[in-house]
N, C-alpha and C. Protein backbone atom coordinates (compact mmCIF):
# COMPACT_ATOMS: atom_id res chain seq x y z
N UNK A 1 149.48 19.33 56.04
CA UNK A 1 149.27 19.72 54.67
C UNK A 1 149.13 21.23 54.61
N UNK A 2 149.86 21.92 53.98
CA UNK A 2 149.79 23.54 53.55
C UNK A 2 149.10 23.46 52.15
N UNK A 3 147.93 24.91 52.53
CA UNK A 3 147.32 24.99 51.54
C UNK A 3 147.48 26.66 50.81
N UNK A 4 147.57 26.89 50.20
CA UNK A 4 147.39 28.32 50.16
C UNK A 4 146.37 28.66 48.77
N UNK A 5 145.74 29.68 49.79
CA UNK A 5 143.64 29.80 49.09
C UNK A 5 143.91 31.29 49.25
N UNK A 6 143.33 31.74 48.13
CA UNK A 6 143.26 33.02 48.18
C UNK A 6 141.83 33.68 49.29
N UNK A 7 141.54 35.04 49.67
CA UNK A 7 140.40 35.18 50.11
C UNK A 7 139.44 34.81 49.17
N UNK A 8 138.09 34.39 49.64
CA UNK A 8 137.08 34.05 48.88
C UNK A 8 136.06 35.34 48.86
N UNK A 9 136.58 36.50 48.69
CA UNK A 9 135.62 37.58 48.40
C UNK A 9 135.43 37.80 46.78
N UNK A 10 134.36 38.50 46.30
CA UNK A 10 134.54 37.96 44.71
C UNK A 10 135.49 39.33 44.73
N UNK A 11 135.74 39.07 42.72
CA UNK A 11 136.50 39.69 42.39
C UNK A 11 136.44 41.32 42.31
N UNK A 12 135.23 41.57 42.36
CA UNK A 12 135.11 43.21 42.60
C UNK A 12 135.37 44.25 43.61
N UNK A 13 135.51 43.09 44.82
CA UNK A 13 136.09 43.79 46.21
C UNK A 13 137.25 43.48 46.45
N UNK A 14 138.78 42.97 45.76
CA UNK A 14 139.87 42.57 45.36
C UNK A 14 140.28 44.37 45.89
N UNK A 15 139.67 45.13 44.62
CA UNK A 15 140.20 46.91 44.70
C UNK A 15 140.16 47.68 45.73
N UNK A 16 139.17 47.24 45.95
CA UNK A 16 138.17 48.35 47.20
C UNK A 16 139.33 47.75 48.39
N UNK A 17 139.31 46.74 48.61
CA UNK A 17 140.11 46.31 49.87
C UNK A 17 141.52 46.87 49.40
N UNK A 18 142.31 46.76 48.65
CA UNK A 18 143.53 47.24 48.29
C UNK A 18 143.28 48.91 48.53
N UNK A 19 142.67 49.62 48.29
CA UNK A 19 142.60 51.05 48.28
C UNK A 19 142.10 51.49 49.90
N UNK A 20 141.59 50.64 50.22
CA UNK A 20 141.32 50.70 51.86
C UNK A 20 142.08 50.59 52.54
N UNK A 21 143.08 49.78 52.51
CA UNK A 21 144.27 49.31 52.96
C UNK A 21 145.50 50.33 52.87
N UNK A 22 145.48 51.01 51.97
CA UNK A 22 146.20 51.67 51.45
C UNK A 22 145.94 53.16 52.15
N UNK A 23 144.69 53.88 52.39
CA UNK A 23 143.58 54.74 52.54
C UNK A 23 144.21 54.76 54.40
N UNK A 24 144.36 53.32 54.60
CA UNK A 24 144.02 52.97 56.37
C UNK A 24 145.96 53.53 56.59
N UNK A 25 146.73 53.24 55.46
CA UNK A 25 148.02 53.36 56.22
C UNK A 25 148.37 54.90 56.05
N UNK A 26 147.74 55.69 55.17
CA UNK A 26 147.71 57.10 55.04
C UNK A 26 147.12 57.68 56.12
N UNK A 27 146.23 57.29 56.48
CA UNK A 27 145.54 58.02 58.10
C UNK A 27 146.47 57.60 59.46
N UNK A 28 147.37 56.63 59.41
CA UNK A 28 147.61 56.24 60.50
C UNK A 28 148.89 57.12 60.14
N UNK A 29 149.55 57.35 58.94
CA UNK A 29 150.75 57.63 58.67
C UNK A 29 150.69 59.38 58.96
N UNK A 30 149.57 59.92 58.53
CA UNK A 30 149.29 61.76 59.09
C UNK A 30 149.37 61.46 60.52
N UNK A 31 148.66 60.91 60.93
CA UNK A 31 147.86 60.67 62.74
C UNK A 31 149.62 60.94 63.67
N UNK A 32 150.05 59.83 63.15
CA UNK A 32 151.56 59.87 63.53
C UNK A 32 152.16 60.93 63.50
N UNK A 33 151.99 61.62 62.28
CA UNK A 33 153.06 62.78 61.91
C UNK A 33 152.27 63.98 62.67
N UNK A 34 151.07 63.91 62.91
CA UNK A 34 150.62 65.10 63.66
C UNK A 34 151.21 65.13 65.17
N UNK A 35 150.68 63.87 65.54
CA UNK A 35 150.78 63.13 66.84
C UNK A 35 152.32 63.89 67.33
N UNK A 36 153.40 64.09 66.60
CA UNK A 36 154.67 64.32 67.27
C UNK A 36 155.83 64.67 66.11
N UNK A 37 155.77 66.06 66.92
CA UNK A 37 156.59 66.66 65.56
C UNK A 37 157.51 66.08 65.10
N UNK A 38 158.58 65.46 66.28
CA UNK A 38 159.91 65.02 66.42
C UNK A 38 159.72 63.71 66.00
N UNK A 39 159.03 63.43 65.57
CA UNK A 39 158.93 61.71 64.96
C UNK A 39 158.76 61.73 63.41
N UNK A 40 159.23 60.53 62.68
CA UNK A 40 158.78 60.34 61.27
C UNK A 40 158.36 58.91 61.51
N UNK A 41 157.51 59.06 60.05
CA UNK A 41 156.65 57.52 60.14
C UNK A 41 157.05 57.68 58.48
N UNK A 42 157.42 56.65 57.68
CA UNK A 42 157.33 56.52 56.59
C UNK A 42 157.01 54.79 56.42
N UNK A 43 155.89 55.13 55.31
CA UNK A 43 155.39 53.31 54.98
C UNK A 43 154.85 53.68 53.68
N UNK A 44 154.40 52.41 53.41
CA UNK A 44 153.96 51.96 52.18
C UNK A 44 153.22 50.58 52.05
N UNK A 45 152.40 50.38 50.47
CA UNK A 45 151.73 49.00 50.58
C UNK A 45 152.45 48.65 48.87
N UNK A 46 152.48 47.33 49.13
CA UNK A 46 152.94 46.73 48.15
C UNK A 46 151.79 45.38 47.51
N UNK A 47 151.86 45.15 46.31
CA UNK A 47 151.22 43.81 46.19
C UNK A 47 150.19 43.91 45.10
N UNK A 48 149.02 43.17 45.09
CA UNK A 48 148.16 42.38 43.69
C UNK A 48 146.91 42.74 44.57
N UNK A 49 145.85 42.75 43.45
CA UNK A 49 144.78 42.45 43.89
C UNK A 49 144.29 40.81 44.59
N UNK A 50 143.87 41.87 45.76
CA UNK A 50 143.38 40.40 46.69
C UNK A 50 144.77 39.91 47.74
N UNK A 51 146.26 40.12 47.23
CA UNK A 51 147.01 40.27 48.37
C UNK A 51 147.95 41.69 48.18
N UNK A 52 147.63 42.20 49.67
CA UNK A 52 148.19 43.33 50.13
C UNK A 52 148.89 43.43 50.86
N UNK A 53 150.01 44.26 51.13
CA UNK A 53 150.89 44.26 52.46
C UNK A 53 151.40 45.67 53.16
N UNK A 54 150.76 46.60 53.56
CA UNK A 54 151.30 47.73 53.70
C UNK A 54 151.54 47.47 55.48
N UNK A 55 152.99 48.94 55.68
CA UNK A 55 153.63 48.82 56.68
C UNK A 55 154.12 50.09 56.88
N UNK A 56 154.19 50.31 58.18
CA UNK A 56 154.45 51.76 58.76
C UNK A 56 155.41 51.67 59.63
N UNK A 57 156.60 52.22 59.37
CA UNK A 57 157.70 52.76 60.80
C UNK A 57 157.85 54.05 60.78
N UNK A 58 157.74 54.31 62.41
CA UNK A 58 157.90 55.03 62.96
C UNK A 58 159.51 55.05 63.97
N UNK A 59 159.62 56.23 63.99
CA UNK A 59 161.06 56.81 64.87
C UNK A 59 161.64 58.02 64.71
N UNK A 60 162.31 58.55 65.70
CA UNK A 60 162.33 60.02 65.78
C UNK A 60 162.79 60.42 64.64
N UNK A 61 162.62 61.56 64.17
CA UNK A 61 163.04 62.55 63.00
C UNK A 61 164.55 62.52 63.03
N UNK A 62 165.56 62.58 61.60
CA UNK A 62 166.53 63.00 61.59
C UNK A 62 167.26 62.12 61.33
N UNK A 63 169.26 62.38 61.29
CA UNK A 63 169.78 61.27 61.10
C UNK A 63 170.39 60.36 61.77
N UNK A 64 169.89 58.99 61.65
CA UNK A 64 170.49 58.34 63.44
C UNK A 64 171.75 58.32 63.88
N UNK A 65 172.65 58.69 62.62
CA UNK A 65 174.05 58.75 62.68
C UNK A 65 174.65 60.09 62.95
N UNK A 66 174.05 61.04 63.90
CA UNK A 66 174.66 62.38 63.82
C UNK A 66 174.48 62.08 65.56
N UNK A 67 175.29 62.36 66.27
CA UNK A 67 175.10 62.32 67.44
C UNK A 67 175.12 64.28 68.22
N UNK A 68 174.22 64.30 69.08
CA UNK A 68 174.15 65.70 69.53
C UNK A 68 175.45 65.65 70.88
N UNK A 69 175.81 66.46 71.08
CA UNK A 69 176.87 67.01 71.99
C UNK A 69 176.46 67.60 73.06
N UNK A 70 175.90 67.50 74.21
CA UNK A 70 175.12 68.56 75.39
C UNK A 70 176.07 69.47 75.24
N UNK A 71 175.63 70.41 75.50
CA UNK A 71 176.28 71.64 75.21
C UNK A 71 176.64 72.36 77.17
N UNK A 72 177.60 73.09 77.04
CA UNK A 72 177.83 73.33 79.01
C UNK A 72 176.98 74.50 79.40
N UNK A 73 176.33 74.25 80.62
CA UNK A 73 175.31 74.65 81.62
C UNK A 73 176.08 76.12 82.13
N UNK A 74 176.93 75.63 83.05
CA UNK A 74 177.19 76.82 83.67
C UNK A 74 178.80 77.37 82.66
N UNK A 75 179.04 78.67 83.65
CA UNK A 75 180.14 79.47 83.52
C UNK A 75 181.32 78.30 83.37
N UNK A 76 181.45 77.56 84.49
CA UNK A 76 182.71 77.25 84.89
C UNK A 76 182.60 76.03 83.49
N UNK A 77 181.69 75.07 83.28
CA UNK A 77 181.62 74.67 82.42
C UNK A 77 181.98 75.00 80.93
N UNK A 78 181.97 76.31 80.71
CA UNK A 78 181.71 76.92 79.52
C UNK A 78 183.30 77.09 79.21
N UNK A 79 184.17 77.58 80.36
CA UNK A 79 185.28 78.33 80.44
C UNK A 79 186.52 76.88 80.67
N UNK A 80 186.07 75.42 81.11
CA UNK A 80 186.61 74.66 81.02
C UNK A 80 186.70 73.90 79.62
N UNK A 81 185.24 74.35 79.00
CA UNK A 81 185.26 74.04 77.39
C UNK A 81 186.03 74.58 76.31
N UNK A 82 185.93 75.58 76.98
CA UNK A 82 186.98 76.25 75.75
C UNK A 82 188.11 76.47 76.37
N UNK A 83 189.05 76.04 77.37
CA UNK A 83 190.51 75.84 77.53
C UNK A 83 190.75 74.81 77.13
N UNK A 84 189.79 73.64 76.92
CA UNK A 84 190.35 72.28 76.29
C UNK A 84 189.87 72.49 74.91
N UNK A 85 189.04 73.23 74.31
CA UNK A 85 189.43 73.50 72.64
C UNK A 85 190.68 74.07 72.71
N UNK A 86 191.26 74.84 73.15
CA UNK A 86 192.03 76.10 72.95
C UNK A 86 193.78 75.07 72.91
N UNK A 87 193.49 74.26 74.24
CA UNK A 87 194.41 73.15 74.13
C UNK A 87 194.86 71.91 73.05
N UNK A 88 193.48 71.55 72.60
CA UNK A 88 194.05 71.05 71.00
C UNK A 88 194.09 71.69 69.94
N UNK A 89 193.31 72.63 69.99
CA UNK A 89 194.15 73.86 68.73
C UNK A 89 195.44 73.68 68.42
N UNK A 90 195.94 74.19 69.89
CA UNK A 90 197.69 74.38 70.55
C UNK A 90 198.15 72.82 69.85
N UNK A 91 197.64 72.04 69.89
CA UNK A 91 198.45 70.27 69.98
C UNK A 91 198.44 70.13 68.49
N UNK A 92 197.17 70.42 68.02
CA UNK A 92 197.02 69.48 66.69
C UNK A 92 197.16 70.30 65.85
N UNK A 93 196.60 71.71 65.79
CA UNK A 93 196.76 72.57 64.24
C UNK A 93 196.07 71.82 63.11
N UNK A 94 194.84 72.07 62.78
CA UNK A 94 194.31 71.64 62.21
C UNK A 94 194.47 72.12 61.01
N UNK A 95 194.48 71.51 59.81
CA UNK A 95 194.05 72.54 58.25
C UNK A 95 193.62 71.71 57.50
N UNK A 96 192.69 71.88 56.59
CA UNK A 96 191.76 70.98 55.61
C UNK A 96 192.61 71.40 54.35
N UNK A 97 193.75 70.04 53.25
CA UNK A 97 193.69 70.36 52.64
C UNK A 97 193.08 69.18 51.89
N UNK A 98 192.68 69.42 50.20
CA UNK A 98 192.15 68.43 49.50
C UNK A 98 193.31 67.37 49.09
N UNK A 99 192.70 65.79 49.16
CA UNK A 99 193.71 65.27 48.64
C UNK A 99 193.45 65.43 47.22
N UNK A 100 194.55 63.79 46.44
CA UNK A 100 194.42 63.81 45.26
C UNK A 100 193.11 63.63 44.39
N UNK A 101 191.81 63.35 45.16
CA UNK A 101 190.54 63.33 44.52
C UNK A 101 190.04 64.65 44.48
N UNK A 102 190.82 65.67 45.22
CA UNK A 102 189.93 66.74 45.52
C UNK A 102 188.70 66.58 46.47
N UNK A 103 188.88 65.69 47.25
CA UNK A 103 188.33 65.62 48.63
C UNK A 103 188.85 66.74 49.65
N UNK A 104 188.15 67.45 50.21
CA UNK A 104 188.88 68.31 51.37
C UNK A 104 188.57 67.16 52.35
N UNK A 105 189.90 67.41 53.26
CA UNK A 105 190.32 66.05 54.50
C UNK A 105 191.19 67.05 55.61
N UNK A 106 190.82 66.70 56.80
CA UNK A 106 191.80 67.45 57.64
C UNK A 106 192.89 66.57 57.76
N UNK A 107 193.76 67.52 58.36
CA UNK A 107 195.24 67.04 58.85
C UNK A 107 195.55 67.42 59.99
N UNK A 108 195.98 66.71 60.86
CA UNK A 108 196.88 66.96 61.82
C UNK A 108 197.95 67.26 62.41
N UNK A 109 198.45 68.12 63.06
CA UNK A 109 200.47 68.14 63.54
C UNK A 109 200.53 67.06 64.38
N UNK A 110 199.40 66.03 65.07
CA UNK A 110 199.81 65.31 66.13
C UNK A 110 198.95 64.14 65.92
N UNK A 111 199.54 62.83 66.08
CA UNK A 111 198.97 61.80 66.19
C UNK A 111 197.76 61.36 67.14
N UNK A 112 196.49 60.87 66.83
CA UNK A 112 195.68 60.60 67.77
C UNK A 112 194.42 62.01 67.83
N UNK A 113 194.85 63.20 67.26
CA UNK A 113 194.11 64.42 67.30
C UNK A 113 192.80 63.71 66.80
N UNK A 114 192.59 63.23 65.39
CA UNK A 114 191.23 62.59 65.09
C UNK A 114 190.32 62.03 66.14
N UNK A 115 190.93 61.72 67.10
CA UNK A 115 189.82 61.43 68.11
C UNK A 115 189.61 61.63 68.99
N UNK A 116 190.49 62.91 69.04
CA UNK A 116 189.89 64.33 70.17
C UNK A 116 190.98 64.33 71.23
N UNK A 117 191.72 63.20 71.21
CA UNK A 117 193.43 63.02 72.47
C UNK A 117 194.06 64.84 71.95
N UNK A 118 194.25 65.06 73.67
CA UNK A 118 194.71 65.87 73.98
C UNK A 118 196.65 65.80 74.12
N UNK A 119 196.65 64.86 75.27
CA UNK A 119 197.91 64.63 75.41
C UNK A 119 198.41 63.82 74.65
């Protein structure tokens, strides 16, 4: 048998617990954000007096869809990086023009350039 009973606290501590609750995810939600620069925590509480639901995620800062590129260490690294830019320059010729929306879009001289093919 399922029952569902509300808490039996009276009705004047309905608030106080909602604002506590609320109070508790703001301290945990600074604590976090102090705790580590490179992190975000965003939450919130939702709900009625007497039921509450607040919730906090956390995860690093930024957008998860941008990926970083290591960038090259040494000389020889540096100088092998930029003969293979220098090489699809040479292949693809890039130029951004807008299409018919007035979107700027690149273009290519060579098939496959969009995803970085050299040969």
């Amino acid at each position: 048998m399922l029952i569902f009973n509300r808490a039996s606290a009276p009705s004047a501590m309905r608030p106080i617990a909602s604002i506590a609750a609320a109070f508790a995810l703001s301290v945990v939600t600074l604590t976090v954000a102090y705790a580590a620069a490179d992190m975000l925590a965003v939450g919130g509480c939702v709900g009625a007096p007497g039921a509450v639901n607040c919730v906090v995620r956390v995860g690093p800062a930024g957008d998860p869809y941008i990926r970083t590129v290591p960038q090259p260490d040494t000389e020889a690294e540096k100088e092998r990086s930029a003969a293979r830019d220098r090489k699809w320059i040479d292949r693809c010729r890039p130029v951004i023009a807008q299409d018919r929306y007035g979107v700027p879009r690149y273009h290519y001289a060579a098939a496959g350039c969009e995803f970085g093919i050299i040969e």
